[in-house]
N, C-alpha and C. Protein backbone atom coordinates (compact mmCIF):
# COMPACT_ATOMS: atom_id res chain seq x y z
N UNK A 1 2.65 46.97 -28.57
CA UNK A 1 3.67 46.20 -29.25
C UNK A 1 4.98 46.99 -29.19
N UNK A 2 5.96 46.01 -28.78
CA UNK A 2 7.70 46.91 -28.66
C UNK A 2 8.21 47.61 -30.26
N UNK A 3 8.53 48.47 -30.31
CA UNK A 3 9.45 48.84 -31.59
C UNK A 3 10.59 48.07 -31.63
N UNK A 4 10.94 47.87 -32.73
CA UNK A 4 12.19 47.51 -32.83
C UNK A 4 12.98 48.19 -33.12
N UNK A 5 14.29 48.72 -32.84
CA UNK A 5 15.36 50.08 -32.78
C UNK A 5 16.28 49.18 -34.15
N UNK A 6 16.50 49.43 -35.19
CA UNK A 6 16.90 49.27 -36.25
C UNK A 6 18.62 48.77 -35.66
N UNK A 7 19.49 48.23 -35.74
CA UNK A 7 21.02 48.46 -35.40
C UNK A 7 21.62 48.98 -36.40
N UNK A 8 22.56 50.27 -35.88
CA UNK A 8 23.63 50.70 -37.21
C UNK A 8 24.17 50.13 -38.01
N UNK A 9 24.52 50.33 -39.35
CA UNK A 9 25.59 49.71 -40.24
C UNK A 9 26.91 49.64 -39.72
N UNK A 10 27.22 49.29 -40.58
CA UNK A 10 28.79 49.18 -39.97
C UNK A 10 29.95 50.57 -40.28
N UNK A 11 29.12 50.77 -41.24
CA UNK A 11 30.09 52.28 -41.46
C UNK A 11 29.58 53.27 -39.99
N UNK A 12 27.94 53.57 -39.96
CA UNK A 12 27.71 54.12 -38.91
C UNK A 12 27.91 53.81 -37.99
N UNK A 13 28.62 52.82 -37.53
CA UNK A 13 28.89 52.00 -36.06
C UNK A 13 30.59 52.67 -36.09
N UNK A 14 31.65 52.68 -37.27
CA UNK A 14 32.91 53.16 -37.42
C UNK A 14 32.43 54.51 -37.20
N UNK A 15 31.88 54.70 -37.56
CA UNK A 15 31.95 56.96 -37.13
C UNK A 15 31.43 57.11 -35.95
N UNK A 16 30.42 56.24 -35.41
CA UNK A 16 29.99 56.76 -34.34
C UNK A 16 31.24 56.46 -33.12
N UNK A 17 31.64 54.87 -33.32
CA UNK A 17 33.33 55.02 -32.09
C UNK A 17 33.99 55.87 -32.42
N UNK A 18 34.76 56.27 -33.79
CA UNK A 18 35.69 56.96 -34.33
C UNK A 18 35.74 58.42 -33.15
N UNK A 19 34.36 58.77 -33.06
CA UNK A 19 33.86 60.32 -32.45
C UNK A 19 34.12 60.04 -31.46
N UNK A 20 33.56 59.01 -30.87
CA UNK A 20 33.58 59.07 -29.19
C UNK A 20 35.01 58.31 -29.28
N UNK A 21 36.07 57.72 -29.83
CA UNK A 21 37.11 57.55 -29.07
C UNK A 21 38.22 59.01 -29.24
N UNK A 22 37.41 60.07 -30.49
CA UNK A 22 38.58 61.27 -30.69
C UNK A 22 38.06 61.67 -29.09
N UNK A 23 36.82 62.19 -29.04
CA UNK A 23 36.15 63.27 -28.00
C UNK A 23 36.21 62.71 -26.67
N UNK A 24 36.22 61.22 -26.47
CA UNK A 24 35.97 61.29 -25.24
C UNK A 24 37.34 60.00 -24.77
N UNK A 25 38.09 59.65 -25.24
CA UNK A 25 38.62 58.43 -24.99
C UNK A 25 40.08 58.47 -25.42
N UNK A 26 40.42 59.05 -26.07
CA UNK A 26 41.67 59.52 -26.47
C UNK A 26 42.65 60.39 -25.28
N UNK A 27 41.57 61.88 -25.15
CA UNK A 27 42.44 62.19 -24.31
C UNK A 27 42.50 61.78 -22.80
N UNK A 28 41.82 60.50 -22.54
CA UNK A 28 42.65 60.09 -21.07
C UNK A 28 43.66 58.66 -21.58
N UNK A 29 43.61 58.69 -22.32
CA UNK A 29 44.66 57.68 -22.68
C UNK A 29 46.10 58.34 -22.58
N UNK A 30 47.30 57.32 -21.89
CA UNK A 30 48.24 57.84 -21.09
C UNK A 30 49.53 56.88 -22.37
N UNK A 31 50.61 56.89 -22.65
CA UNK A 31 51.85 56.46 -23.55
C UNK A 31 51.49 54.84 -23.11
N UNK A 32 51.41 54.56 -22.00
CA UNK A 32 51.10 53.00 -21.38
C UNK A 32 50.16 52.24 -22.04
N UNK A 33 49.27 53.47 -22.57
CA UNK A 33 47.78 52.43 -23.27
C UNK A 33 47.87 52.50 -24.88
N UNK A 34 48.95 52.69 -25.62
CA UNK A 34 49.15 52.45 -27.11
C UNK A 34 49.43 50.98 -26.92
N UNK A 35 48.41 50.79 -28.29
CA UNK A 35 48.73 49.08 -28.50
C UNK A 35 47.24 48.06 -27.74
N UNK A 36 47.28 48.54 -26.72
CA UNK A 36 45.78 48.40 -26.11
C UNK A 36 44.29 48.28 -27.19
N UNK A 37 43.56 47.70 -26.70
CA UNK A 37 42.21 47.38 -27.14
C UNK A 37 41.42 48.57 -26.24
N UNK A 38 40.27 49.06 -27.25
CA UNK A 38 39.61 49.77 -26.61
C UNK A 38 38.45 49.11 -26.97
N UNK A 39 37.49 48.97 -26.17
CA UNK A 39 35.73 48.78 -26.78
C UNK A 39 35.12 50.25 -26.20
N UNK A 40 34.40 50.19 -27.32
CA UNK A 40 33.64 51.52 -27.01
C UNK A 40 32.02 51.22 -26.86
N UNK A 41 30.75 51.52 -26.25
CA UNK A 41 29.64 51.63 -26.50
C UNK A 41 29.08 52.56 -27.59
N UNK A 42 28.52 52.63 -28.23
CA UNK A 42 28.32 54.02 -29.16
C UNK A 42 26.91 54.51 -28.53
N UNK A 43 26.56 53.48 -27.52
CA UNK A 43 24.59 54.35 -27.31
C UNK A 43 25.07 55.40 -26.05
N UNK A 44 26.04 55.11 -25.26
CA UNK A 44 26.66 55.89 -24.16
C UNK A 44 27.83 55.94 -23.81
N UNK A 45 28.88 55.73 -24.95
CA UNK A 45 29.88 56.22 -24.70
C UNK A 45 30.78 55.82 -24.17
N UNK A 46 30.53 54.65 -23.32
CA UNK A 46 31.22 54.08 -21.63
C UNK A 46 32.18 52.77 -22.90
N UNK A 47 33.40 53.17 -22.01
CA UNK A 47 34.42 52.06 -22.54
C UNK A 47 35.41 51.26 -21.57
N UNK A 48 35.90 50.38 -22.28
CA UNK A 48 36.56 49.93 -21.65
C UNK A 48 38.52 49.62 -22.21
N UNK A 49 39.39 49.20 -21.41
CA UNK A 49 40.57 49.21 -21.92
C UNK A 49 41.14 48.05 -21.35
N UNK A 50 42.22 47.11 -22.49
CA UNK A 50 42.66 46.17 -22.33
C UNK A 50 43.55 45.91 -23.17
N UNK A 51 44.71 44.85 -22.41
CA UNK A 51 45.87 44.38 -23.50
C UNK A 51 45.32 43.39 -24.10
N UNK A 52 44.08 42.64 -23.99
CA UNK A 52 43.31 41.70 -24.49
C UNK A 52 41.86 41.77 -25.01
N UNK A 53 42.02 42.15 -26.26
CA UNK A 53 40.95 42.55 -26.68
C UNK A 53 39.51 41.64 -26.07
N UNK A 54 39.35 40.37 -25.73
CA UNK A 54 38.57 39.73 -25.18
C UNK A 54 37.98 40.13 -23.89
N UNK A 55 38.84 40.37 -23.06
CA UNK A 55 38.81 40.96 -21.65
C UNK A 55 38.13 42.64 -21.93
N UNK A 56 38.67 43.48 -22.55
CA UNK A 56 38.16 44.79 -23.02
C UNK A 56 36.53 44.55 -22.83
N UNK A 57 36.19 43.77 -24.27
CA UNK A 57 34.93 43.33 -24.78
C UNK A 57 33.91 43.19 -23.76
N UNK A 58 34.12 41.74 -22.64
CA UNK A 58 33.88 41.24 -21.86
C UNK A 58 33.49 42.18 -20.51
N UNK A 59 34.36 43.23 -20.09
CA UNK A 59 34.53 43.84 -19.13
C UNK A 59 33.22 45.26 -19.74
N UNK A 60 33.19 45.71 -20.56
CA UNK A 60 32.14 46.39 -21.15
C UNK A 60 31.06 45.38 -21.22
N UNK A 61 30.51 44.51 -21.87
CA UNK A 61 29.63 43.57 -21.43
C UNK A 61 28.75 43.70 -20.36
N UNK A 62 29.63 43.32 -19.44
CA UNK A 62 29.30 43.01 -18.10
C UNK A 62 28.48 44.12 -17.47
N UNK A 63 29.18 45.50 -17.86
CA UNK A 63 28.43 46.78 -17.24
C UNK A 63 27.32 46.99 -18.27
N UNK A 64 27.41 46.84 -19.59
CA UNK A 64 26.30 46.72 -20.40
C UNK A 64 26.29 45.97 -21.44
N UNK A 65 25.30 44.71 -20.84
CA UNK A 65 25.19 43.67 -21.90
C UNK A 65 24.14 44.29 -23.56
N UNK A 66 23.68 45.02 -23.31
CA UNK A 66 22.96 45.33 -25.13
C UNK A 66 23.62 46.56 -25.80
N UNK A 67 25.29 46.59 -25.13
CA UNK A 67 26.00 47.19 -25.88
C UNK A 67 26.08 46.97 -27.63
N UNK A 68 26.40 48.28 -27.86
CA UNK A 68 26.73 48.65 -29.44
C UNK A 68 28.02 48.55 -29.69
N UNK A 69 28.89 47.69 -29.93
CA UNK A 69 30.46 47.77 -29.53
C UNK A 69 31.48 48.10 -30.53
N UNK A 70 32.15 48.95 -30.45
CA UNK A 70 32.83 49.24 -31.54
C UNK A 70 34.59 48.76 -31.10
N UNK A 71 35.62 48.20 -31.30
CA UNK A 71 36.89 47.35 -30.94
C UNK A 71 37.64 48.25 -31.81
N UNK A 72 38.68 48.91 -31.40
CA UNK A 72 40.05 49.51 -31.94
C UNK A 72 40.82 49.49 -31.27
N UNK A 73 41.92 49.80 -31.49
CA UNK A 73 43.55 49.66 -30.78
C UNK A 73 44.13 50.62 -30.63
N UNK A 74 44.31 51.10 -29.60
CA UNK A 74 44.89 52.74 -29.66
C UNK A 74 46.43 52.82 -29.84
N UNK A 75 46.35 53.83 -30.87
CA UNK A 75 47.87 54.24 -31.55
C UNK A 75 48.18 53.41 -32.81
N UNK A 76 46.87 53.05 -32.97
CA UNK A 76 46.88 52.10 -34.82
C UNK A 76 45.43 52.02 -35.29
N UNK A 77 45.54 52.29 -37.18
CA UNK A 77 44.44 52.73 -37.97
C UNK A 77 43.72 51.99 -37.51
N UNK A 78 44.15 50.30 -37.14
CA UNK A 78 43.07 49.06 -37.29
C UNK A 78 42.74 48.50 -36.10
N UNK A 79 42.16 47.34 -36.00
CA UNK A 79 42.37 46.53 -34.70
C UNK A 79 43.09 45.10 -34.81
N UNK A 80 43.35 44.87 -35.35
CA UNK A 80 43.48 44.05 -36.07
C UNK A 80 44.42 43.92 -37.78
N UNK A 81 45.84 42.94 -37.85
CA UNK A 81 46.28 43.30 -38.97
C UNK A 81 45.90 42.01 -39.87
N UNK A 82 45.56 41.86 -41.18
CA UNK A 82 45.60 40.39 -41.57
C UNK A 82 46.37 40.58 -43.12
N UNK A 83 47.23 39.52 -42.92
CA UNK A 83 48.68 39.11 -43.80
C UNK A 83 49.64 38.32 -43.48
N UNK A 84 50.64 38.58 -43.90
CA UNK A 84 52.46 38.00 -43.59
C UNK A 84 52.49 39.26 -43.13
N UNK A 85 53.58 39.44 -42.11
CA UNK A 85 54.67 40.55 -42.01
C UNK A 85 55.56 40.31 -42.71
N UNK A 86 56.20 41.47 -43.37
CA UNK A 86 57.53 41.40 -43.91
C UNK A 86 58.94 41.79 -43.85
């Protein structure tokens, strides 16, 4: 009978990208890619980069569909803002 591999919380899913986008994803990011979508895998690391967070997503997908995906925006806390601007 298969195990079933539990999926992270969501806090552990935020620390585990958080790490791999300081350690491994940050520093090849170039002034061109602030503002950008990043997806990250958290089981291996492998990411992807986009001005469209959909396309990002999608394009990681594709190389691994039972990705763990973690979505941030490089050069901002969030991915995403929700409000008015003021």
């Amino acid at each position: 009978m298969a195990t079933i591999e539990p999926r992270p919380t969501l806090s552990e899913l935020a620390a585990l990208g958080g790490d791999i986008f300081d350690k491994h994803v940050r520093p090849a990011l170039s002034l061109a890619d602030d503002g950008k979508f990043v997806a990250i895998d958290i089981d291996t690391a492998d990411y992807d980069i986009d001005e469209d967070d959909y396309t990002a997503v999608a394009r990681l997908r594709s190389r691994k569909p039972a990705a763990n995906i973690w979505l941030l925006r490089a050069g901002y806390p969030a991915a995403y803002r929700i409000g008015m601007l003021r």
